[in-house]
C-alpha atoms as a PDB file:
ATOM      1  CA  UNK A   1     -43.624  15.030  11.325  1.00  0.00           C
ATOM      2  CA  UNK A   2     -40.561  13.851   9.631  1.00  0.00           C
ATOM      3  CA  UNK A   3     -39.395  15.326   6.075  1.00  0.00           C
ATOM      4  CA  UNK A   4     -38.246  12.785   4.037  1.00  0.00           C
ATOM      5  CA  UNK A   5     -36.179  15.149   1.504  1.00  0.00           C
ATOM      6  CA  UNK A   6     -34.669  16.908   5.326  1.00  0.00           C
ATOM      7  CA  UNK A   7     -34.157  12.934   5.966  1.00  0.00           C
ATOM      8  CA  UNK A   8     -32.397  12.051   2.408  1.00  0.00           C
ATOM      9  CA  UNK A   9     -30.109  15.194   2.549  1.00  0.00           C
ATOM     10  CA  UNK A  10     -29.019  14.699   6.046  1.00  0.00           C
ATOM     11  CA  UNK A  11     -28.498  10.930   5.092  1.00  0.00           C
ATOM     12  CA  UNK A  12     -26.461  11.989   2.684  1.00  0.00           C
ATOM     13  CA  UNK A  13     -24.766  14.442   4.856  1.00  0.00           C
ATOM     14  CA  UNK A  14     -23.848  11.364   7.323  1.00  0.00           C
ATOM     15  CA  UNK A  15     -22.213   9.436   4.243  1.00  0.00           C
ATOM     16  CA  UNK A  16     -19.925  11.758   3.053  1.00  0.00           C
ATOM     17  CA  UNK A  17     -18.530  12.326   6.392  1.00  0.00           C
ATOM     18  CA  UNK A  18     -18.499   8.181   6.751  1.00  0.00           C
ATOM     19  CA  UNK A  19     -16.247   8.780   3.690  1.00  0.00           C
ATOM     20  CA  UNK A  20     -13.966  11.173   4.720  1.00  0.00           C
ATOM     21  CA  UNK A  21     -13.428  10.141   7.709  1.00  0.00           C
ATOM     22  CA  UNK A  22     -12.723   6.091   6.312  1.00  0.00           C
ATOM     23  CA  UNK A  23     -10.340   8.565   3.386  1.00  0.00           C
ATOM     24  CA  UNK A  24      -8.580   9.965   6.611  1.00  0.00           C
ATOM     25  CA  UNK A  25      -8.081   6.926   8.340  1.00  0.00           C
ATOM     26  CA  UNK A  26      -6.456   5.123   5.488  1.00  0.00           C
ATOM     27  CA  UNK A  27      -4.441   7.712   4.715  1.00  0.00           C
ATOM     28  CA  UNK A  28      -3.091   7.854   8.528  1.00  0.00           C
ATOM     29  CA  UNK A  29      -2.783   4.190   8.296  1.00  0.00           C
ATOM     30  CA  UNK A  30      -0.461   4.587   5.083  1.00  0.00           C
ATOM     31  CA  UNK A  31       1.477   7.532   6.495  1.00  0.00           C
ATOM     32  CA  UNK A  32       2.138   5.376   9.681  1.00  0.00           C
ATOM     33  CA  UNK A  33       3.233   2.105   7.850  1.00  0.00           C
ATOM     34  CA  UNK A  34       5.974   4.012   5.887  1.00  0.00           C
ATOM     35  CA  UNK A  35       7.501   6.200   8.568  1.00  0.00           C
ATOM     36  CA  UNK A  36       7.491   2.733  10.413  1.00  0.00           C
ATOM     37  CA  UNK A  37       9.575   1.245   6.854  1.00  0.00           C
ATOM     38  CA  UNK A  38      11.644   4.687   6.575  1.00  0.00           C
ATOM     39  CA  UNK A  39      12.437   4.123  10.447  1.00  0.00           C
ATOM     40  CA  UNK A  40      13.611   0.334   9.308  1.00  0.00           C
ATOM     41  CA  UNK A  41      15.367   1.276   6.397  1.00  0.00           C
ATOM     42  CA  UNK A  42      17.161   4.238   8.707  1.00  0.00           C
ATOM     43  CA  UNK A  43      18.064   1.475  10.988  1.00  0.00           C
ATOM     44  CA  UNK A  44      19.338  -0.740   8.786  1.00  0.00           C
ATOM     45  CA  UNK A  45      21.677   2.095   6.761  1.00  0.00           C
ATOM     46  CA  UNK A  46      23.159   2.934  10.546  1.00  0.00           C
ATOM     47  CA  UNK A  47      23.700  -0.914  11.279  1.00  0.00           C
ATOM     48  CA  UNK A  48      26.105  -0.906   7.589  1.00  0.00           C
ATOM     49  CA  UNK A  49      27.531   2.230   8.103  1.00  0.00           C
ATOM     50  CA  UNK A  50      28.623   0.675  11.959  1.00  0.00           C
ATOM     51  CA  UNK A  51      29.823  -2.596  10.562  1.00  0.00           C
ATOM     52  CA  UNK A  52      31.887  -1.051   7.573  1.00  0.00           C
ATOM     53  CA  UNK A  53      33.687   1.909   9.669  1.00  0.00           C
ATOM     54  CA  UNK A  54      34.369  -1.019  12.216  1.00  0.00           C
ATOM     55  CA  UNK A  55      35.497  -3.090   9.143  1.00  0.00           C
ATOM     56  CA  UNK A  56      37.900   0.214   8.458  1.00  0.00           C
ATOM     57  CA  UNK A  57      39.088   0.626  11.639  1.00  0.00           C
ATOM     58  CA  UNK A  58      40.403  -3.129  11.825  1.00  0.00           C
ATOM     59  CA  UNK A  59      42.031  -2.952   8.483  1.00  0.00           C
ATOM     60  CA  UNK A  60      44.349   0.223   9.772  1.00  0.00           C
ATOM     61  CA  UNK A  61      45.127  -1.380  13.194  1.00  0.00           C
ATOM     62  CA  UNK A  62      46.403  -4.750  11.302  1.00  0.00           C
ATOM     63  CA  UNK A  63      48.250  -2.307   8.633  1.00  0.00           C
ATOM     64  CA  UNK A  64      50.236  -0.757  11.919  1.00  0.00           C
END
């Protein structure tokens, strides 16, 4: 015998957990895609912060 209120809660059961787990996902998906920008934007600081204290460095050796 099947109990269709037993069915329509545990239906209902199934969707909100479809739901979290699609919340959970995007959420991972959105953490990953800016730790992957902060990463960039880290790299690109380093990569300015190289270039000018090489940009330093020349200056002094042509003021010697």
């Amino acid at each position: 015998m099947f109990n269709p209120i037993l069915g329509e809660l545990v239906a209902r059961e199934r969707y909100k957990d479809y739901r979290r787990q699609a919340e959970q996902s995007r959420l991972a998906k959105a953490a990953i895609a800016r730790q992957a920008a902060d990463r960039s934007d880290l790299r690109t600081s380093l990569g300015n912060l190289v270039i000018a204290v090489r940009h330093v460095f020349k200056a002094l050796a042509r003021a010697d």
